[in-house]
PDB file of N, CA and C in Angstrom:
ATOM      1  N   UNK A   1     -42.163   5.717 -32.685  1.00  0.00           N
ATOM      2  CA  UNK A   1     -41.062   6.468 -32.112  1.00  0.00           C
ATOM      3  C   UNK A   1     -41.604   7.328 -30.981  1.00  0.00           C
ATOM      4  N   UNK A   2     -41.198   7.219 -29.893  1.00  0.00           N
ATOM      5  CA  UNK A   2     -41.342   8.063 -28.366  1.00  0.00           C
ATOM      6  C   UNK A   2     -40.576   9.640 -28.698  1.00  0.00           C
ATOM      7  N   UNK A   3     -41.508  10.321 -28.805  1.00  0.00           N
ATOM      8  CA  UNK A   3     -41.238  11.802 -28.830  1.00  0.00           C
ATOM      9  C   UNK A   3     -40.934  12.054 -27.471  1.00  0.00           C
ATOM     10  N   UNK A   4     -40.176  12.703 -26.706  1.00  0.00           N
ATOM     11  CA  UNK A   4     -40.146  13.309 -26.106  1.00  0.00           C
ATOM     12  C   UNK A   4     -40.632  15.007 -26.105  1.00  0.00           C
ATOM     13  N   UNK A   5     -41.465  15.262 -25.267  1.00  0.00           N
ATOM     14  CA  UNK A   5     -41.858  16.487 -24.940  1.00  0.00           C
ATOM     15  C   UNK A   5     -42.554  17.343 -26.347  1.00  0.00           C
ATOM     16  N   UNK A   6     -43.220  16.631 -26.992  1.00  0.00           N
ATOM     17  CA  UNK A   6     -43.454  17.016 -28.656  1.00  0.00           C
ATOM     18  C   UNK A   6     -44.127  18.523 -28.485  1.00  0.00           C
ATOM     19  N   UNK A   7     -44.504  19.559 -27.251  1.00  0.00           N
ATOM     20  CA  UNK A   7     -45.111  20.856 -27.516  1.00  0.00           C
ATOM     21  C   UNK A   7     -43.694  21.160 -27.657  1.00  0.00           C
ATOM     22  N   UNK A   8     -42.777  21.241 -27.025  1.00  0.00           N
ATOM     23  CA  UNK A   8     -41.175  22.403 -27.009  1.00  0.00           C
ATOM     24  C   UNK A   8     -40.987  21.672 -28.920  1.00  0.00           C
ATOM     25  N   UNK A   9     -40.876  20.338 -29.142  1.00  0.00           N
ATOM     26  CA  UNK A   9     -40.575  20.408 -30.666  1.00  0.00           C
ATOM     27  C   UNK A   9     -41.471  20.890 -31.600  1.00  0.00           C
ATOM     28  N   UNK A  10     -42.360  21.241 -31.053  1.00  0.00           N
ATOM     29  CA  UNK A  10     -43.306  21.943 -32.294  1.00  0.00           C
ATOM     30  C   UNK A  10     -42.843  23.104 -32.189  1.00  0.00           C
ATOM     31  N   UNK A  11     -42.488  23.946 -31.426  1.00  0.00           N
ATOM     32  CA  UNK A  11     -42.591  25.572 -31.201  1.00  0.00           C
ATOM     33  C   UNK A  11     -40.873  25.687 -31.635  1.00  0.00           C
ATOM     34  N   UNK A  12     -40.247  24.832 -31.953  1.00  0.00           N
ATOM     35  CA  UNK A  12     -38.519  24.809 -32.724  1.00  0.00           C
ATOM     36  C   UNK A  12     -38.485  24.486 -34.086  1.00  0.00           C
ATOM     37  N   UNK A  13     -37.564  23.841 -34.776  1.00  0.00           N
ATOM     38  CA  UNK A  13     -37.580  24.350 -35.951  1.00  0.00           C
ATOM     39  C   UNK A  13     -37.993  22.843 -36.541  1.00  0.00           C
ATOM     40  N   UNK A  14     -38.552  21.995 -36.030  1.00  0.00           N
ATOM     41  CA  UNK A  14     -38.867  21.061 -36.601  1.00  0.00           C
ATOM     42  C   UNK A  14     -40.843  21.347 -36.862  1.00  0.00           C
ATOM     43  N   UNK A  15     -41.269  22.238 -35.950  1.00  0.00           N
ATOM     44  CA  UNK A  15     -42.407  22.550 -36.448  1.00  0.00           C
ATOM     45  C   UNK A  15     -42.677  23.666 -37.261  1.00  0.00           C
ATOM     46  N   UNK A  16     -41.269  24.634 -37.479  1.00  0.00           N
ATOM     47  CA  UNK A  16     -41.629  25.489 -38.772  1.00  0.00           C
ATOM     48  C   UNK A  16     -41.544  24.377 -39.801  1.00  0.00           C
ATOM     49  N   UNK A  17     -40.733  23.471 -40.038  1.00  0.00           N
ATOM     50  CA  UNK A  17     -40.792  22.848 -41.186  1.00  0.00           C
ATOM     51  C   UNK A  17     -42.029  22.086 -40.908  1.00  0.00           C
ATOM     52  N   UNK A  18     -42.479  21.703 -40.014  1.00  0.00           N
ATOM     53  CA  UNK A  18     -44.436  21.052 -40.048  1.00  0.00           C
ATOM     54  C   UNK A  18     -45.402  21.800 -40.591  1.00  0.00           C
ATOM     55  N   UNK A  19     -45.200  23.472 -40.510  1.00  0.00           N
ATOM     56  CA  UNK A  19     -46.265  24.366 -40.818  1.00  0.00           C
ATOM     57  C   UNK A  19     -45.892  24.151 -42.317  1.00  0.00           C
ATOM     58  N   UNK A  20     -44.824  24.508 -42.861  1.00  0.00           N
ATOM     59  CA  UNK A  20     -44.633  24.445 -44.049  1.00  0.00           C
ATOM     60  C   UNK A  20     -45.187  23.415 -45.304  1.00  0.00           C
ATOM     61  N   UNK A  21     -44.656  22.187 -44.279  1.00  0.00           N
ATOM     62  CA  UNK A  21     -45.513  20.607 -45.268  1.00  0.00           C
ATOM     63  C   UNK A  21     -47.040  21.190 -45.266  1.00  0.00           C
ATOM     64  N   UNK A  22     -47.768  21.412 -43.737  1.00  0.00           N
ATOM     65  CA  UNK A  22     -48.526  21.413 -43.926  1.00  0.00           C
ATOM     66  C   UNK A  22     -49.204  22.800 -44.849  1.00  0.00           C
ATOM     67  N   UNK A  23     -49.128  23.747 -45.145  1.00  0.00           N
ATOM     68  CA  UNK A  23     -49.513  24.453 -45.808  1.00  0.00           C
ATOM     69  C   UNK A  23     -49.722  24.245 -47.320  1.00  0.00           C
ATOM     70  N   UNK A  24     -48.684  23.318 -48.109  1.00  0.00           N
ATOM     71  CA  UNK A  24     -47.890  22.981 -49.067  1.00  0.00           C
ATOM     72  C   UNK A  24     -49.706  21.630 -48.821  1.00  0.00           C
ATOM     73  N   UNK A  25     -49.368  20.634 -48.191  1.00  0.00           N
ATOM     74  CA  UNK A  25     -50.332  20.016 -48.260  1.00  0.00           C
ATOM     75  C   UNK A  25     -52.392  20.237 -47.979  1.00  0.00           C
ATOM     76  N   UNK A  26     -52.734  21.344 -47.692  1.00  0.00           N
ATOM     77  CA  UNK A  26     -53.964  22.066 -47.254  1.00  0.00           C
ATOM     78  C   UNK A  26     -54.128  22.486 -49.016  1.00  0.00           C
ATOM     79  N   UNK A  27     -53.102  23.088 -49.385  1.00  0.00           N
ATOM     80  CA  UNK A  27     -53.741  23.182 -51.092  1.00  0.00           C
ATOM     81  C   UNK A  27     -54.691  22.205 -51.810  1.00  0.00           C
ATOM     82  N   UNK A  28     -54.204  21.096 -51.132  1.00  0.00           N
ATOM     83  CA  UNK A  28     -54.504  19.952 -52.140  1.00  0.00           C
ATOM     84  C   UNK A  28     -56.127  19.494 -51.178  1.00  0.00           C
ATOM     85  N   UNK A  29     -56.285  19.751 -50.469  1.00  0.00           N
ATOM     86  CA  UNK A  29     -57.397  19.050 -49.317  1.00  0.00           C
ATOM     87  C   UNK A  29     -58.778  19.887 -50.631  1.00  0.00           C
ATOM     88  N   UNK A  30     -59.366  18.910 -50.610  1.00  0.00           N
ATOM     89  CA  UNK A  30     -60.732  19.456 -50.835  1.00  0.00           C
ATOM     90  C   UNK A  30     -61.843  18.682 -50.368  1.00  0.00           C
ATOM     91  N   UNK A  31     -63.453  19.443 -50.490  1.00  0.00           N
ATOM     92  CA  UNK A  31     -64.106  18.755 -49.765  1.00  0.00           C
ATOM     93  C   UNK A  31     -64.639  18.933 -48.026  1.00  0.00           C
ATOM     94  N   UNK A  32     -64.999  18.550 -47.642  1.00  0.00           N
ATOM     95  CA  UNK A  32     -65.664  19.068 -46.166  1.00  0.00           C
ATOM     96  C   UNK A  32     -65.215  18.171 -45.205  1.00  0.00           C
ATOM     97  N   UNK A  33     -64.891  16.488 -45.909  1.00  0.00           N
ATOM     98  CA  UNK A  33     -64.785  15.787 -44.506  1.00  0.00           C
ATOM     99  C   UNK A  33     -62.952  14.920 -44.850  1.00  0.00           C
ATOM    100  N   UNK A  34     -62.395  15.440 -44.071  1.00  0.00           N
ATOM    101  CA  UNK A  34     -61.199  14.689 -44.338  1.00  0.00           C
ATOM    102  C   UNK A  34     -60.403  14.146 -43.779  1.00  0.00           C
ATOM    103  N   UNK A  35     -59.731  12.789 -43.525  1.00  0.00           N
ATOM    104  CA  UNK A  35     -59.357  11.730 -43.061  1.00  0.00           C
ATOM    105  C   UNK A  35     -57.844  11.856 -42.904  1.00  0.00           C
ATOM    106  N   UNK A  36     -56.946  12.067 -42.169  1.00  0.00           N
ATOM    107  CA  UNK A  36     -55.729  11.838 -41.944  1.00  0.00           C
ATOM    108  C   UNK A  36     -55.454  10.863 -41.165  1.00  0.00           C
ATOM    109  N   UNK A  37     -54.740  10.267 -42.145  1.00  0.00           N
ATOM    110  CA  UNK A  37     -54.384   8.820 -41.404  1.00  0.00           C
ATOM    111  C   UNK A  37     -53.253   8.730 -40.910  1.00  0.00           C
ATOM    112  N   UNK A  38     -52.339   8.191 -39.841  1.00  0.00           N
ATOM    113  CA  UNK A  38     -51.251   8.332 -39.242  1.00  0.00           C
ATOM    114  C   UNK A  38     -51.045  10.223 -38.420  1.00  0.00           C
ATOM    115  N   UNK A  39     -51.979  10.144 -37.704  1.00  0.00           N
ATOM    116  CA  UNK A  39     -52.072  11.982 -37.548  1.00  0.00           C
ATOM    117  C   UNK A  39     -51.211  11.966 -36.897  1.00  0.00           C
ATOM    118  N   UNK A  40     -50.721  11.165 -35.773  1.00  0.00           N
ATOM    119  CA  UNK A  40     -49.719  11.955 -34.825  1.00  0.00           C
ATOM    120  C   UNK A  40     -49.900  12.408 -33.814  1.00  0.00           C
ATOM    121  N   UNK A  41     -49.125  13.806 -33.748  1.00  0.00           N
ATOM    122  CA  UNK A  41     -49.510  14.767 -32.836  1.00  0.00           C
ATOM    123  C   UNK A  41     -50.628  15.618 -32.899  1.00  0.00           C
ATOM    124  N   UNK A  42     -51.294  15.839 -34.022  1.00  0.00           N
ATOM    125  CA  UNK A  42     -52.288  16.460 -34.522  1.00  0.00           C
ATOM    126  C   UNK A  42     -52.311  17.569 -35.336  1.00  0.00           C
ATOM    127  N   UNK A  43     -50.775  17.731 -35.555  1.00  0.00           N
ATOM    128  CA  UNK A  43     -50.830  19.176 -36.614  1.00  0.00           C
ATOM    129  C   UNK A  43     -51.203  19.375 -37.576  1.00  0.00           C
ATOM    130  N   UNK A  44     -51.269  18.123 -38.465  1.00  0.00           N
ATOM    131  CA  UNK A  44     -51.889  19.061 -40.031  1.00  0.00           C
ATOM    132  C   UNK A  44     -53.623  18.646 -40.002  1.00  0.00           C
ATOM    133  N   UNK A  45     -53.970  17.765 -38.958  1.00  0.00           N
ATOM    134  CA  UNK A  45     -55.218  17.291 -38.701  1.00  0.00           C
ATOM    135  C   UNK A  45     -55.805  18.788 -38.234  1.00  0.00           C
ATOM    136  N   UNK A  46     -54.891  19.068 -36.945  1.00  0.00           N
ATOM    137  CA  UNK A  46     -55.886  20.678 -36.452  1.00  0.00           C
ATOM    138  C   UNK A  46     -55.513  21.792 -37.160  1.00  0.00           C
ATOM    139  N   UNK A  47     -54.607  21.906 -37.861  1.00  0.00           N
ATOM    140  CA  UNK A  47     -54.497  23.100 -39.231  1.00  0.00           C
ATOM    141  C   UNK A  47     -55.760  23.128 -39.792  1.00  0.00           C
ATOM    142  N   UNK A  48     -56.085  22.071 -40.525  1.00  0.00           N
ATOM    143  CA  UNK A  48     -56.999  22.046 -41.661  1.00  0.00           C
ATOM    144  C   UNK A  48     -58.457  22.146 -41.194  1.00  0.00           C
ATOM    145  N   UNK A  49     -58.618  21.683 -39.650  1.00  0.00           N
ATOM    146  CA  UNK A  49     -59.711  21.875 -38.478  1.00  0.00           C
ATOM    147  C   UNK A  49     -60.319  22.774 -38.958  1.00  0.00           C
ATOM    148  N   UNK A  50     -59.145  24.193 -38.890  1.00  0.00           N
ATOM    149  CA  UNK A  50     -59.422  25.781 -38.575  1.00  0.00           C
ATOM    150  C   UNK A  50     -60.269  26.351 -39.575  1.00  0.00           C
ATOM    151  N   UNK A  51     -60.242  25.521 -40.458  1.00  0.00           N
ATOM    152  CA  UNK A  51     -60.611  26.492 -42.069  1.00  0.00           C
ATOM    153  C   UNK A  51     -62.263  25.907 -41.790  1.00  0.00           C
ATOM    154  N   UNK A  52     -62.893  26.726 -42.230  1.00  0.00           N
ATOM    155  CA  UNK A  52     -64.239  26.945 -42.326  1.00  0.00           C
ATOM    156  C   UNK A  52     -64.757  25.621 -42.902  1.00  0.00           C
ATOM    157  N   UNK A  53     -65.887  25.141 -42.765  1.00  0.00           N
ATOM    158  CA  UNK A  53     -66.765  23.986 -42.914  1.00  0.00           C
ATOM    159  C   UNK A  53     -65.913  22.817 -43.511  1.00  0.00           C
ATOM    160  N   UNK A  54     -64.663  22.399 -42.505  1.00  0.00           N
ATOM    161  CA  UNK A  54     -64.008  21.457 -42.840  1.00  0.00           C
ATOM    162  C   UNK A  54     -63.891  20.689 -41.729  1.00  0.00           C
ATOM    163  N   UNK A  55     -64.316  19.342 -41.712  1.00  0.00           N
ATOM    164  CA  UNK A  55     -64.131  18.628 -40.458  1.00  0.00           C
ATOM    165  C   UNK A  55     -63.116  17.202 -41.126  1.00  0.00           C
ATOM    166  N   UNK A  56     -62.031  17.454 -40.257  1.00  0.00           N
ATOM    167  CA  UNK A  56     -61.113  16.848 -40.087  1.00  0.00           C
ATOM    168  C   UNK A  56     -61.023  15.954 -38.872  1.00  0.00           C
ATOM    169  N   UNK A  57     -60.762  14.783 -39.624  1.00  0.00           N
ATOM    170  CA  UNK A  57     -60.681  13.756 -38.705  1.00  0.00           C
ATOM    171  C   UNK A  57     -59.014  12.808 -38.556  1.00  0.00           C
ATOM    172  N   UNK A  58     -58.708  13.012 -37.378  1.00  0.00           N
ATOM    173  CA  UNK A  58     -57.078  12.024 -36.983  1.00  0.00           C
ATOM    174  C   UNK A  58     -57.246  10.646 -36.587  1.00  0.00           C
ATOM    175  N   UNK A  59     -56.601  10.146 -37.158  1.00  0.00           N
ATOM    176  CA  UNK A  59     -56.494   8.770 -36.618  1.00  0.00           C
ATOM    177  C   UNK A  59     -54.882   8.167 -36.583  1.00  0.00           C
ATOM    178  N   UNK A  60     -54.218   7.802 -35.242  1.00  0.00           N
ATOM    179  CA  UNK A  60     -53.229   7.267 -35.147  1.00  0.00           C
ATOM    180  C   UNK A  60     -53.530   6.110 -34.309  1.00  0.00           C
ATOM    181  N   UNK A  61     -52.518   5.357 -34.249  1.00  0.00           N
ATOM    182  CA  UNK A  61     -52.272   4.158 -33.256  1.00  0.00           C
ATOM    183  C   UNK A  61     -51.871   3.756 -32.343  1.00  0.00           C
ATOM    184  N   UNK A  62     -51.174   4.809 -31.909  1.00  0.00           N
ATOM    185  CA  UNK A  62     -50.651   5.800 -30.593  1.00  0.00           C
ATOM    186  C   UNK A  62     -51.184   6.412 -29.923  1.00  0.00           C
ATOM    187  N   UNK A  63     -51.650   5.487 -28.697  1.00  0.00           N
ATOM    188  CA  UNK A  63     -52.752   6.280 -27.882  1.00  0.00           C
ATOM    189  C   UNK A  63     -51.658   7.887 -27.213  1.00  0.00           C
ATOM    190  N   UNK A  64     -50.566   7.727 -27.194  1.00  0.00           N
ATOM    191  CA  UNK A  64     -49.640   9.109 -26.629  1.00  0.00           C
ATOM    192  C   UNK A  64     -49.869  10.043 -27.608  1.00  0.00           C
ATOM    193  N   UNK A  65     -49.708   9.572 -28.878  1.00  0.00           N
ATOM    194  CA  UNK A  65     -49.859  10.919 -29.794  1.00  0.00           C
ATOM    195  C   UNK A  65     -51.224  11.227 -30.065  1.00  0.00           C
ATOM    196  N   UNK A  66     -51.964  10.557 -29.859  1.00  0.00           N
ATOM    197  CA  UNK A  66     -53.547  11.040 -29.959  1.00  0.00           C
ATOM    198  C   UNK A  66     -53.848  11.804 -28.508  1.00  0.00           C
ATOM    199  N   UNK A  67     -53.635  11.239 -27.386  1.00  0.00           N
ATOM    200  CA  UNK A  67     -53.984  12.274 -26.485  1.00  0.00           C
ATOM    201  C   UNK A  67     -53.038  13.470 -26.310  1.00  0.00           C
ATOM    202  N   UNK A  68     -51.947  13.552 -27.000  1.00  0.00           N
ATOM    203  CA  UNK A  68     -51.259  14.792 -27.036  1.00  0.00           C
ATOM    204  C   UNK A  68     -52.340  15.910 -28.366  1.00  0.00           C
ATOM    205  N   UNK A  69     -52.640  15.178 -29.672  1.00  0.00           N
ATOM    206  CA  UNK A  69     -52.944  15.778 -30.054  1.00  0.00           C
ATOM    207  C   UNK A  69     -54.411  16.543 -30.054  1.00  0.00           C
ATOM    208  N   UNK A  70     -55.056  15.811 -29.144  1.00  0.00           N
ATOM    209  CA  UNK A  70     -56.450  16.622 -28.694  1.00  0.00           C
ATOM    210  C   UNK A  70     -55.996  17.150 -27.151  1.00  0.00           C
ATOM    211  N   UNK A  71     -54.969  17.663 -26.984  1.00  0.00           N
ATOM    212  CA  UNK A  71     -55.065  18.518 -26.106  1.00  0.00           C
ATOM    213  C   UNK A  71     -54.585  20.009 -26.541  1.00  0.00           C
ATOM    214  N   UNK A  72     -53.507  19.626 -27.944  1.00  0.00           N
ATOM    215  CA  UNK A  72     -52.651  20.664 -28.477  1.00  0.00           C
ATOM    216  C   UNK A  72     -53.312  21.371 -29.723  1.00  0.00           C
ATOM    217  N   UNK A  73     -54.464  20.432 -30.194  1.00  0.00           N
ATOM    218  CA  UNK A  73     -55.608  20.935 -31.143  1.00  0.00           C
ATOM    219  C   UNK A  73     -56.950  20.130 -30.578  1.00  0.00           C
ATOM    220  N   UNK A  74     -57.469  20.899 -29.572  1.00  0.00           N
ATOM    221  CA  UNK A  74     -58.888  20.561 -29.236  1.00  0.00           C
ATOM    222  C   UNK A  74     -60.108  20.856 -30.762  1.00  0.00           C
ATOM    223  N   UNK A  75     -59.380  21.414 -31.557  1.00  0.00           N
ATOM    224  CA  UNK A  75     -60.019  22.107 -32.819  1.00  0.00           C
ATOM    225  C   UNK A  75     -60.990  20.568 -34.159  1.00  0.00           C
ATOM    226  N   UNK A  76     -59.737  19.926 -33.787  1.00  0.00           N
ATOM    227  CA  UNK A  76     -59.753  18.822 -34.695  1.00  0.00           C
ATOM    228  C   UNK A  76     -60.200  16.929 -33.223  1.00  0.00           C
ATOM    229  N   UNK A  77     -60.766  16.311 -34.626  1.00  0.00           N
ATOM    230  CA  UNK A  77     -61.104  15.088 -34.108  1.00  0.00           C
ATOM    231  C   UNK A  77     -60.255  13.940 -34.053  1.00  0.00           C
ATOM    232  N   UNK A  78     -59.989  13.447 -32.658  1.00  0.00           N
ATOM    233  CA  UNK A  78     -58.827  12.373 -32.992  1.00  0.00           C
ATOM    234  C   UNK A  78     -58.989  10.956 -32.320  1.00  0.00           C
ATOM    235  N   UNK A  79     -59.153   9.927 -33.153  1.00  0.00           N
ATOM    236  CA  UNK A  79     -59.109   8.511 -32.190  1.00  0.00           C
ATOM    237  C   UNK A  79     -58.198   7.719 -32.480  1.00  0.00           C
ATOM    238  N   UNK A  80     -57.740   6.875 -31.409  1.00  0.00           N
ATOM    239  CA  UNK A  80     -57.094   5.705 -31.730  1.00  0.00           C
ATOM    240  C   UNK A  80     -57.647   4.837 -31.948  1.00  0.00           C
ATOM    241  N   UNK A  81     -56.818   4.462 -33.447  1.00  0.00           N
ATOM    242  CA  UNK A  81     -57.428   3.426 -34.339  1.00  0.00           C
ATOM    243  C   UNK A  81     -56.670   2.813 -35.621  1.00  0.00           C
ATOM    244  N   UNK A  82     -56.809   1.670 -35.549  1.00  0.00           N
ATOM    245  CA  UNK A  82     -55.474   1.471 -36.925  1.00  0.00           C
ATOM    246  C   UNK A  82     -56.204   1.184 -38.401  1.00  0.00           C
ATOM    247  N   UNK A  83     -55.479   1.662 -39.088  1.00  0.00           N
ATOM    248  CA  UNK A  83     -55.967   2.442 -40.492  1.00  0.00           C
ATOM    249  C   UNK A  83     -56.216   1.225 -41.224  1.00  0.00           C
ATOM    250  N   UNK A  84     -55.731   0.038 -40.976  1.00  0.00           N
ATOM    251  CA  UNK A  84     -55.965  -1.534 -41.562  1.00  0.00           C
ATOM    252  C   UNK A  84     -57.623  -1.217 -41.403  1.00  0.00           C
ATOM    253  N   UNK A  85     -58.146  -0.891 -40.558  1.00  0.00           N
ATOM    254  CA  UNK A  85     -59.715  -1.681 -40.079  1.00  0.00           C
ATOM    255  C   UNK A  85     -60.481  -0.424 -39.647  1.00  0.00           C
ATOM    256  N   UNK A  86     -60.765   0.651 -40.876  1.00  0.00           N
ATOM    257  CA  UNK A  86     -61.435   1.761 -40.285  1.00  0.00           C
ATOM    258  C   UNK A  86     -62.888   1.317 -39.870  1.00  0.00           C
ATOM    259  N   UNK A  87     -63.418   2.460 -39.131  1.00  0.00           N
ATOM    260  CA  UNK A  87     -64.687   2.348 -38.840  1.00  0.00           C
ATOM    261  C   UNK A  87     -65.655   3.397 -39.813  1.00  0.00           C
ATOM    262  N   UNK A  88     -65.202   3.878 -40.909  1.00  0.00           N
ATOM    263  CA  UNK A  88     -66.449   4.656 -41.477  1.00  0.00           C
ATOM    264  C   UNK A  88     -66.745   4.056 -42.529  1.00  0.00           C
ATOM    265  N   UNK A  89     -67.940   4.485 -42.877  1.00  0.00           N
ATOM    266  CA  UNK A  89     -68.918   3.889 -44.429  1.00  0.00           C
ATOM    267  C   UNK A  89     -67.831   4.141 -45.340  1.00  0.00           C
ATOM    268  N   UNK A  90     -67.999   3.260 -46.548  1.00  0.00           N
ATOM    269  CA  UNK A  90     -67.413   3.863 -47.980  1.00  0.00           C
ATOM    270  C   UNK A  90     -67.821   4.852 -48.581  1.00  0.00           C
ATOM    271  N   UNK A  91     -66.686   5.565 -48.888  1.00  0.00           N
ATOM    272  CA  UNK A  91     -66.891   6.998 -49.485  1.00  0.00           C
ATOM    273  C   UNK A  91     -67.294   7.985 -48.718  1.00  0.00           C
ATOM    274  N   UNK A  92     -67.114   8.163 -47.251  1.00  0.00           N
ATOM    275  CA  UNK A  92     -66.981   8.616 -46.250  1.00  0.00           C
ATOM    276  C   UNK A  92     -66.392  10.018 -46.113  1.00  0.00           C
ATOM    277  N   UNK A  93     -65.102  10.189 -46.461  1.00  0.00           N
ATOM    278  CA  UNK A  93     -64.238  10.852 -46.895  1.00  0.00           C
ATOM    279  C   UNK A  93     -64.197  11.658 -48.156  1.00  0.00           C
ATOM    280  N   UNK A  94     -63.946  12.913 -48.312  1.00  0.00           N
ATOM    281  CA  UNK A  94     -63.721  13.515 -49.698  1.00  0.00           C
ATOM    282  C   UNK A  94     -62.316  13.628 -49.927  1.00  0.00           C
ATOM    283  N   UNK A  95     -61.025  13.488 -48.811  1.00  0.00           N
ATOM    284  CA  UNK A  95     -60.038  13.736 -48.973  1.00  0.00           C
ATOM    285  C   UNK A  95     -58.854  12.775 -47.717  1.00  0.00           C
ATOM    286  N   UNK A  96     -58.160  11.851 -47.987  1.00  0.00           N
ATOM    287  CA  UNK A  96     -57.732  11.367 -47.443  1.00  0.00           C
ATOM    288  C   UNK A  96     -56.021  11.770 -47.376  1.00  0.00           C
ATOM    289  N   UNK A  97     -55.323  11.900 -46.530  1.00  0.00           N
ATOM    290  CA  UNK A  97     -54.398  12.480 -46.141  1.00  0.00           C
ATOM    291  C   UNK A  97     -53.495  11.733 -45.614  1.00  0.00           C
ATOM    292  N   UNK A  98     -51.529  10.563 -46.187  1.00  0.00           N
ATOM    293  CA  UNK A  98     -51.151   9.846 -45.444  1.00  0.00           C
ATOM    294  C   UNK A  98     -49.647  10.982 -45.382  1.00  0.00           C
ATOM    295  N   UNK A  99     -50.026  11.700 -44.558  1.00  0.00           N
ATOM    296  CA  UNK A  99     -48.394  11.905 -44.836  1.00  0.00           C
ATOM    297  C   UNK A  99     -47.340  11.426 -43.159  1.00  0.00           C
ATOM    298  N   UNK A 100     -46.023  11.512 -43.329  1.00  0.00           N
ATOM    299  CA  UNK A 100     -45.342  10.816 -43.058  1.00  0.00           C
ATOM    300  C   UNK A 100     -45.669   9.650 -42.523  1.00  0.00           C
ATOM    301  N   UNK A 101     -46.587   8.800 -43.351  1.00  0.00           N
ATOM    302  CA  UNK A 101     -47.422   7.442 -42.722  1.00  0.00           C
ATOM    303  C   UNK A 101     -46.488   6.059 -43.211  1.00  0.00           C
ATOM    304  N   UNK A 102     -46.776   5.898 -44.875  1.00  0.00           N
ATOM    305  CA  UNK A 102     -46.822   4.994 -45.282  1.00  0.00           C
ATOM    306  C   UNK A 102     -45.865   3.765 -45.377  1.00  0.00           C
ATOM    307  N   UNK A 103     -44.134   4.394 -44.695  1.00  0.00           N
ATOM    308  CA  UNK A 103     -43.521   3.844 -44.460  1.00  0.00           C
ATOM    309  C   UNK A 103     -43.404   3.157 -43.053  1.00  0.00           C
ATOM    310  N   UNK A 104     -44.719   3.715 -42.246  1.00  0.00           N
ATOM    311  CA  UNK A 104     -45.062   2.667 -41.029  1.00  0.00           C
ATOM    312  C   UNK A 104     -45.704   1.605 -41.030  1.00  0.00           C
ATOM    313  N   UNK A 105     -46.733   1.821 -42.406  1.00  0.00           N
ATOM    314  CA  UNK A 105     -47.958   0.621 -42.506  1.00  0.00           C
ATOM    315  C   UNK A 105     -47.559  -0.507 -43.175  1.00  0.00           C
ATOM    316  N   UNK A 106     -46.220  -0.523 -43.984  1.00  0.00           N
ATOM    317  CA  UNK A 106     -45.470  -1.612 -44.061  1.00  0.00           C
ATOM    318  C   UNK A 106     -43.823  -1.469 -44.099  1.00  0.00           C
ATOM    319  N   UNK A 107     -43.031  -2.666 -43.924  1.00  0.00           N
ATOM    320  CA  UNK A 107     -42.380  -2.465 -43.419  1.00  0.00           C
ATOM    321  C   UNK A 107     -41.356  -2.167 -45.086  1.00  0.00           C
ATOM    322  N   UNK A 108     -40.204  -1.271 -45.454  1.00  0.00           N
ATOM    323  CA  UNK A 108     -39.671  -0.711 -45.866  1.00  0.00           C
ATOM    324  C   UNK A 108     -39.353  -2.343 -46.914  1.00  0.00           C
ATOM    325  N   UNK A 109     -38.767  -3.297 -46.190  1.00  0.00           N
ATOM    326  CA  UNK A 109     -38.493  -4.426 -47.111  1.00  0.00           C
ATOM    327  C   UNK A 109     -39.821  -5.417 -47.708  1.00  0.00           C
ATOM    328  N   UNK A 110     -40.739  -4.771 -46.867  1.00  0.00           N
ATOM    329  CA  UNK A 110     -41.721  -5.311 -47.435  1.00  0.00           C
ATOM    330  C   UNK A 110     -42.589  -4.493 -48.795  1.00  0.00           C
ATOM    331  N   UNK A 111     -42.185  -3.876 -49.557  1.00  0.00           N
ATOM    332  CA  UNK A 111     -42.440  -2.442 -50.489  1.00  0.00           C
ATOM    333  C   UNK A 111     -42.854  -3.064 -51.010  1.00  0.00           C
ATOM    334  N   UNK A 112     -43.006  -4.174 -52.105  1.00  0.00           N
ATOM    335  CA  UNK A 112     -44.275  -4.562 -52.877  1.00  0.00           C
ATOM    336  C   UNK A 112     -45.553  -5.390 -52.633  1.00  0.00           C
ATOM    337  N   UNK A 113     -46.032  -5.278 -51.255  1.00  0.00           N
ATOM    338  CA  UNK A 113     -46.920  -5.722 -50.245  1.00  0.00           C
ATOM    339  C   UNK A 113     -47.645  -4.190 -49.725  1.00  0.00           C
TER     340      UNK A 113
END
């Protein structure tokens, strides 16, 4: 989906309700290195950036929302890359993160695939 202008929608009320998921979801993060898959724009990727000896890593498939989101969180790490065919070792990760993803990585009629 083509966001239009996604800094003015973060700073409205669709990104108070982003801070919120994301806060609600940072409880649950543990661990030092953590993987968000489908990042986006980069918000709950550079939230979780901020917190002390946590390196957070984004990965979307959207080269637009990845270069939006390392400009809007230089804090956090972001490449384009699709989550079928990562590039890190196993067990890489202490905490993996899909949120509003999983209904992209297959298709809605395809649910038991």
């Amino acid at each position: 989906m083509k966001i239009e202008n996604p800094e003015k929608r973060l700073f409205q009320f669709w990104g108070k309700v982003d801070k919120k998921h994301i806060g609600i979801i940072s409880k649950w993060v543990s661990g030092k290195t953590i993987l968000d898959i489908g990042s986006g724009l980069g918000t709950t990727s550079g939230e979780i950036a901020k917190q002390k000896e946590k390196e957070c890593i984004g990965i979307d498939c959207d080269l637009s929302s990845i270069e939006t989101a390392r400009r809007l969180y230089p804090n956090g790490t972001y490449l384009f890359q699709n989550c079928e065919e990562l590039r890190f070792p196993d067990n890489y990760f202490d905490t993996i993160i899909l949120r509003d993803v999983l209904h992209h990585l297959k298709g809605e009629s395809d649910f038991n695939k």
